[in-house]
Protein backbone atom coordinates (compact mmCIF):
# COMPACT_ATOMS: atom_id res chain seq x y z
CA UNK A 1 1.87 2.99 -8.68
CA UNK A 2 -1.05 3.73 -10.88
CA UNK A 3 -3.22 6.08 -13.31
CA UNK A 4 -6.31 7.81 -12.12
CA UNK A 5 -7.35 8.23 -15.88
CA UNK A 6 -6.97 4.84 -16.74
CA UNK A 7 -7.72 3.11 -13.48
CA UNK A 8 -4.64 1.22 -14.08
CA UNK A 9 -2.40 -0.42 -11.52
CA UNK A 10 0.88 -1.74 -11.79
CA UNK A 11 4.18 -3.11 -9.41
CA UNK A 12 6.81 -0.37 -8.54
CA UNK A 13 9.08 -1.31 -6.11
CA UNK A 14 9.68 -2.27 -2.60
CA UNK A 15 10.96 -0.51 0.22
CA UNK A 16 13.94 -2.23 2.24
CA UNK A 17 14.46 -0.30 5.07
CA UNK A 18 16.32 -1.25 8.47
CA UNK A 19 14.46 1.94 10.28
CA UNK A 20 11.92 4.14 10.25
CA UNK A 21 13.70 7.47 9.35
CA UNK A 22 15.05 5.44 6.37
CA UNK A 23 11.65 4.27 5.28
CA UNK A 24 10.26 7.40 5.22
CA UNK A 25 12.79 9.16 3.50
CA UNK A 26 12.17 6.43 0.82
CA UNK A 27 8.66 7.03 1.06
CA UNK A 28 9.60 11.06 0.32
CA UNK A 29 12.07 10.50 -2.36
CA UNK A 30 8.93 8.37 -4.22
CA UNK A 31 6.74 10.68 -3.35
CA UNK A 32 8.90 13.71 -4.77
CA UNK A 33 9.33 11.60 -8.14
CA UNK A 34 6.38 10.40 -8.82
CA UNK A 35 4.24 13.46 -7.38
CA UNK A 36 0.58 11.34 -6.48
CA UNK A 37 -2.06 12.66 -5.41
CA UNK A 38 -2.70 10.20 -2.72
CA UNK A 39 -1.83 7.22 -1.05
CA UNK A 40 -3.20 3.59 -0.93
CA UNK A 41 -2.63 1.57 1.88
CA UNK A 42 -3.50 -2.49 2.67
CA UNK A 43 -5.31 -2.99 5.72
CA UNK A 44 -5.28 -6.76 6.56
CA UNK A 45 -7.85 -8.23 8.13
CA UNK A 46 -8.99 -11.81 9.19
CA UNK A 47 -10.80 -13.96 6.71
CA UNK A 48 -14.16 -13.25 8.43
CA UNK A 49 -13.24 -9.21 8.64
CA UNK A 50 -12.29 -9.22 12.09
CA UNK A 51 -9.42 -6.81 13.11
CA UNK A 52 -5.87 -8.05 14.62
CA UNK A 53 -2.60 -6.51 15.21
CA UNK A 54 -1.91 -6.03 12.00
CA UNK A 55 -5.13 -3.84 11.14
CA UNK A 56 -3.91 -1.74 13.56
CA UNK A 57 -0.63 -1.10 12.45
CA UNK A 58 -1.46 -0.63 9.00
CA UNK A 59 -4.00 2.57 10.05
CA UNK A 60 -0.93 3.53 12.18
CA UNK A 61 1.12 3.83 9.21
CA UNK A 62 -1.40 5.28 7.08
CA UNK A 63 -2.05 7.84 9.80
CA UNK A 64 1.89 8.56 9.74
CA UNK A 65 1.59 8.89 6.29
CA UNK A 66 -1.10 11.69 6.41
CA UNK A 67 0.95 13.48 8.68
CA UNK A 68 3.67 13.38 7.24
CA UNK A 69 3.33 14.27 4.13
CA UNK A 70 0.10 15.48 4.26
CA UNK A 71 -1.73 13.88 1.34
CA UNK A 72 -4.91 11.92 1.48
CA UNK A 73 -4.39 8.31 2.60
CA UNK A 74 -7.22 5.20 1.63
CA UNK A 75 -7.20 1.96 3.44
CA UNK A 76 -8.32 -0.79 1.59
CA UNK A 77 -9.13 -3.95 3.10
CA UNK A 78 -5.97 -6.51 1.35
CA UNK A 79 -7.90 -9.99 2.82
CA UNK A 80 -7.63 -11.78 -0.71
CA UNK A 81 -5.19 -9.79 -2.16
CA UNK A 82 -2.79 -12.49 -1.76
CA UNK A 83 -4.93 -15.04 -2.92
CA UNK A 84 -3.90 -14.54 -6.82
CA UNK A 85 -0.37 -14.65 -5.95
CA UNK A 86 1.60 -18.09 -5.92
CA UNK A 87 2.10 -18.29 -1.81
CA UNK A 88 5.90 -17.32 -1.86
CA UNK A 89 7.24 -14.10 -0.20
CA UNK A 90 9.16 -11.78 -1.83
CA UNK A 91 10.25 -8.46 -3.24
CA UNK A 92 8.38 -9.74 -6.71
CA UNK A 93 5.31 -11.16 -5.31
CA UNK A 94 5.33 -8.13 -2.18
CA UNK A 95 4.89 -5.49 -5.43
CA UNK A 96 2.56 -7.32 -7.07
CA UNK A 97 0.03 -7.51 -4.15
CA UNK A 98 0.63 -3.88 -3.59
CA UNK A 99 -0.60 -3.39 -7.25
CA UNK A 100 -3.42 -5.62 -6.72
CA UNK A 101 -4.48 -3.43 -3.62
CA UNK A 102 -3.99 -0.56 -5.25
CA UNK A 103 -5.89 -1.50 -8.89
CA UNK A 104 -9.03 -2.85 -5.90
CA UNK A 105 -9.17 0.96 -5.17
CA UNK A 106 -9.41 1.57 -8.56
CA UNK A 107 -12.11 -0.63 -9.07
CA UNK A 108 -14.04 0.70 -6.05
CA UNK A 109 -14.03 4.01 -7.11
């Protein structure tokens, strides 16, 4: 989540979900609560920039996104946004790189 007036990005949460219908109805309930007006989403890349499954999945889900609840969607390239997170998965560290995706739109714009 973050502030377009102060540029600011911070963790929120993280979305368990078994299934798509799930996830998106997640997605909606955040959406209907927090009311942004748009979305940020990671697009990982290799180190040198090259894309790989994962790139395309993540434009997949932004495109979803779009559609679905049809506000804009940014892809921002996440190759070293794990790099200033100690290398340990989970729901902490997963919101924290989220914010640190989202707060590099920030500072791109």
């Amino acid at each position: 989540m973050g502030n377009t007036l102060t540029g600011q990005a911070q963790p929120l949460t993280v979305i368990k979900a078994v299934d798509n219908a799930t996830r998106f109805q997640v997605i909606e309930d955040l959406i209907d609560q927090w009311k942004p007006a748009r979305l940020v989403v990671g697009e990982p890349r290799h180190p040198d920039g090259a894309e790989h499954d994962m790139t395309l999945r993540s434009r997949r889900f932004a495109n979803q996104l779009h559609g679905r609840f049809k506000l804009p969607v940014e892809l921002v390239d996440e190759r070293y946004s794990s790099a200033v997170i100690p290398q340990k998965r989970g729901e902490i560290i997963d919101a924290k790189a989220a914010a640190i995706i989202l707060q590099q739109y920030f500072d791109a714009h």
